[in-house]
Protein backbone atom coordinates (compact mmCIF):
# COMPACT_ATOMS: atom_id res chain seq x y z
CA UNK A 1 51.39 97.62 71.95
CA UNK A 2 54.26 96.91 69.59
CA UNK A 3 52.96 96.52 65.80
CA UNK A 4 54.21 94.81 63.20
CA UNK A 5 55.19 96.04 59.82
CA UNK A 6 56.45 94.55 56.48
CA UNK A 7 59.52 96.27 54.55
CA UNK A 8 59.88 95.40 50.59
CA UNK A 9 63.03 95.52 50.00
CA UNK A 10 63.08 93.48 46.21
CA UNK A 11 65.95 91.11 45.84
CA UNK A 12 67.98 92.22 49.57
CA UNK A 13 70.76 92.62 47.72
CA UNK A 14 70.83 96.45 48.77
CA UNK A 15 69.34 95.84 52.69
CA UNK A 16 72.07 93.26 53.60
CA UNK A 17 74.47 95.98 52.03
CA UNK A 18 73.52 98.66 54.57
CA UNK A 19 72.68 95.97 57.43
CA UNK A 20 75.61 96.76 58.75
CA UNK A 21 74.38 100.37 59.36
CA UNK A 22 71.08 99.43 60.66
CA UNK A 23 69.64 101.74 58.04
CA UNK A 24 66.82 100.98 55.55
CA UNK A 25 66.02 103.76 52.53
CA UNK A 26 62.60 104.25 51.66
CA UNK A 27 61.09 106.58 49.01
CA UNK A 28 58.79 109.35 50.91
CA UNK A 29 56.48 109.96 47.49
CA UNK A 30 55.20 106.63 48.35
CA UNK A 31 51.94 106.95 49.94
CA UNK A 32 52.12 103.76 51.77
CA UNK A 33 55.44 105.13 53.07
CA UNK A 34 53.46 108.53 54.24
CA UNK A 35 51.12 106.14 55.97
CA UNK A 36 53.74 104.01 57.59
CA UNK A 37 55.71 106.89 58.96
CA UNK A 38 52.85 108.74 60.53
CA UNK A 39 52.02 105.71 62.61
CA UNK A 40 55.68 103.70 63.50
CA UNK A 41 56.68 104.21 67.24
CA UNK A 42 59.97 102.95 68.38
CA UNK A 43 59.81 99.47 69.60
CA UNK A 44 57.82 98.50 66.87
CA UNK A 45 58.89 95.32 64.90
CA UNK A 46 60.11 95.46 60.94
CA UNK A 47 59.73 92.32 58.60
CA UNK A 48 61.96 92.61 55.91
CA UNK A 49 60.38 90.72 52.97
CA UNK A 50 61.73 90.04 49.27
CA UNK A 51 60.71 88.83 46.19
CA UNK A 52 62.99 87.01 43.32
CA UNK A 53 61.27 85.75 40.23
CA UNK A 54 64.63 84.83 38.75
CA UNK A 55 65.60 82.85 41.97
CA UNK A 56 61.59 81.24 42.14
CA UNK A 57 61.15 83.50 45.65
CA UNK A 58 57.93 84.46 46.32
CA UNK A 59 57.24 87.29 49.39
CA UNK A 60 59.87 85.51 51.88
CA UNK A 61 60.68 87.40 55.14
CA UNK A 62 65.10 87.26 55.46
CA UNK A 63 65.80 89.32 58.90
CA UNK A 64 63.05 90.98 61.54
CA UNK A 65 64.52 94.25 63.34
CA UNK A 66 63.33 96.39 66.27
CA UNK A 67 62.22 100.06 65.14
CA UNK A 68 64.43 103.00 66.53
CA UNK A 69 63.29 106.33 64.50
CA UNK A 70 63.61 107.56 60.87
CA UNK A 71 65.41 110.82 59.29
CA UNK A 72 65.10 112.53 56.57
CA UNK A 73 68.42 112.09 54.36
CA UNK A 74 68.95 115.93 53.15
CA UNK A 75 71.76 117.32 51.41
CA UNK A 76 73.43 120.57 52.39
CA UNK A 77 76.52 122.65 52.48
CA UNK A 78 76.91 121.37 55.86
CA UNK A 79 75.09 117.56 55.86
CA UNK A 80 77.41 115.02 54.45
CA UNK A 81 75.35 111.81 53.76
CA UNK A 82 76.61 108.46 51.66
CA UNK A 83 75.32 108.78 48.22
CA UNK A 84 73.67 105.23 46.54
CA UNK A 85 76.51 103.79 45.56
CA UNK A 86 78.74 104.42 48.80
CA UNK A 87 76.15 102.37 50.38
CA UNK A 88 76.23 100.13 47.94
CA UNK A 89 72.36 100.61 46.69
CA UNK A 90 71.94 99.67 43.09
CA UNK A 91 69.09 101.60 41.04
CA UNK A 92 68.83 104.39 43.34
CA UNK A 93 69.77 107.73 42.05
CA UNK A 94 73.71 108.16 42.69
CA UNK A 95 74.18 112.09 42.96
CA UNK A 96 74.02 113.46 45.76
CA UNK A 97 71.07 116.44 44.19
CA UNK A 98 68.36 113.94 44.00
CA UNK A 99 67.89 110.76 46.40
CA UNK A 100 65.72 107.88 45.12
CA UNK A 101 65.60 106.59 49.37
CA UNK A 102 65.31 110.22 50.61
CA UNK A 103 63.74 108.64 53.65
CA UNK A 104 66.60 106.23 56.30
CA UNK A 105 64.89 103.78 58.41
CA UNK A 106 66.69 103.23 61.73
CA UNK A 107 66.75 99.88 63.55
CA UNK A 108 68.46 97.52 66.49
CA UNK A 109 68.45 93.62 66.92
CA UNK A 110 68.64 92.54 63.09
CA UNK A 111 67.74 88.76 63.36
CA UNK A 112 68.84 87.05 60.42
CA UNK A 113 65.82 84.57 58.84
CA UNK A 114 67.27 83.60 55.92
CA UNK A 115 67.84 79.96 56.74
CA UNK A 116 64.81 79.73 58.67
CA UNK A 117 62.12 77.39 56.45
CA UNK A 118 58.35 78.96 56.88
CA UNK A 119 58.61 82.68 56.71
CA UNK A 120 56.58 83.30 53.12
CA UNK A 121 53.78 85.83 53.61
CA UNK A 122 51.39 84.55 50.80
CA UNK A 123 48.84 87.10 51.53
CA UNK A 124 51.25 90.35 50.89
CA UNK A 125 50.40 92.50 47.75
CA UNK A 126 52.44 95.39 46.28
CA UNK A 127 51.11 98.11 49.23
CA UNK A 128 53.88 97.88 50.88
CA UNK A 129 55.31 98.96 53.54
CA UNK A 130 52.04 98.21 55.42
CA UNK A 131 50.95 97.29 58.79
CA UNK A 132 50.44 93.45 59.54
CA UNK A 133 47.47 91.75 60.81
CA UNK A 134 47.85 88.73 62.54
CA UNK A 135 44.53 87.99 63.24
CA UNK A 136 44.27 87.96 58.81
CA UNK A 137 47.44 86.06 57.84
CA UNK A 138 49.71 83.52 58.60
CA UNK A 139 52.19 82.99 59.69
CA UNK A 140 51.95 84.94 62.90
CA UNK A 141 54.86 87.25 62.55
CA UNK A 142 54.13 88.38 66.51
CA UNK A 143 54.05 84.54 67.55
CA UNK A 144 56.85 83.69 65.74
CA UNK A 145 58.52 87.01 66.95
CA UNK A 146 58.50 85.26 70.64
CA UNK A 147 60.60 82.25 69.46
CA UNK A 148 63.15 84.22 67.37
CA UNK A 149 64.01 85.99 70.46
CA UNK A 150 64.31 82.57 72.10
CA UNK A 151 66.73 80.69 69.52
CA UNK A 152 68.14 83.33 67.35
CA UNK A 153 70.62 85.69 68.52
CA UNK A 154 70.76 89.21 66.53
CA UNK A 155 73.45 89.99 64.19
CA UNK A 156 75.42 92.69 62.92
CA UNK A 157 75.22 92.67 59.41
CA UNK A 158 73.53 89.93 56.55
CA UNK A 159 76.37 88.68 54.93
């Protein structure tokens, strides 16, 4: 059974900068990341959520993807990886001896939901990335899932 999971990504300035990649960096210390990564299979659906307090935007959802796998982004004599600022990640750490997103987040079928009205998750709190229950919250992400299939076509990059 596919589950459903919500991504913080703050203002989506740096996801729709590495949409283009299908990629997502995520911070392995993070215990909610731990959780998340033990339990993801591939086919499972990601909600990509931010918040903007300058902008008034509380817990909005901008693009859903489909799951594919995750990687650990190591450095090595041999590994050549974009640093922060190649991908164009602001506030991450920019060398290339310490990564801030050590963890990439693989995906397919980016749906862009940024001009779709109803997609604020009013129920979200800071532990985050986290599983979603749609029997507990609304809107039905799985539900609504069906119909962005339907009308939406995916893209290749947020612009």
């Amino acid at each position: 059974m596919t589950q459903h999971w919500i991504i913080h990504t703050k203002d989506g300035k740096n996801f729709a900068n590495t949409s283009s990649k299908k990629l997502w960096g995520m911070n392995s210390k993070n215990t909610n990341v731990k959780c998340m990564l033990k339990r993801i299979k591939e086919g499972d659906q990601l909600w990509f959520l931010v918040t903007n307090k300058e902008l008034n935007i509380k817990k909005q959802i901008i693009a859903t993807a489909t799951y594919t796998r995750h990687a650990e982004r190591s450095v090595g004599p041999l590994i050549e990886i974009d640093t922060d600022i190649e991908r164009g990640w602001a506030g991450g750490v920019s060398t290339m001896i310490e990564l801030t997103w050590d963890i990439d987040l693989f995906y397919r079928d980016l749906y862009d939901l940024r001009e779709c009205d109803g997609f604020i998750v009013p129920e979200v709190t800071q532990h985050i990335p986290r599983l979603y229950n749609a029997d507990k919250q609304d809107p039905n992400l799985p539900n609504d899932f069906i119909s962005i299939k339907r009308f939406l076509k995916p893209v290749d990059k947020l612009t």
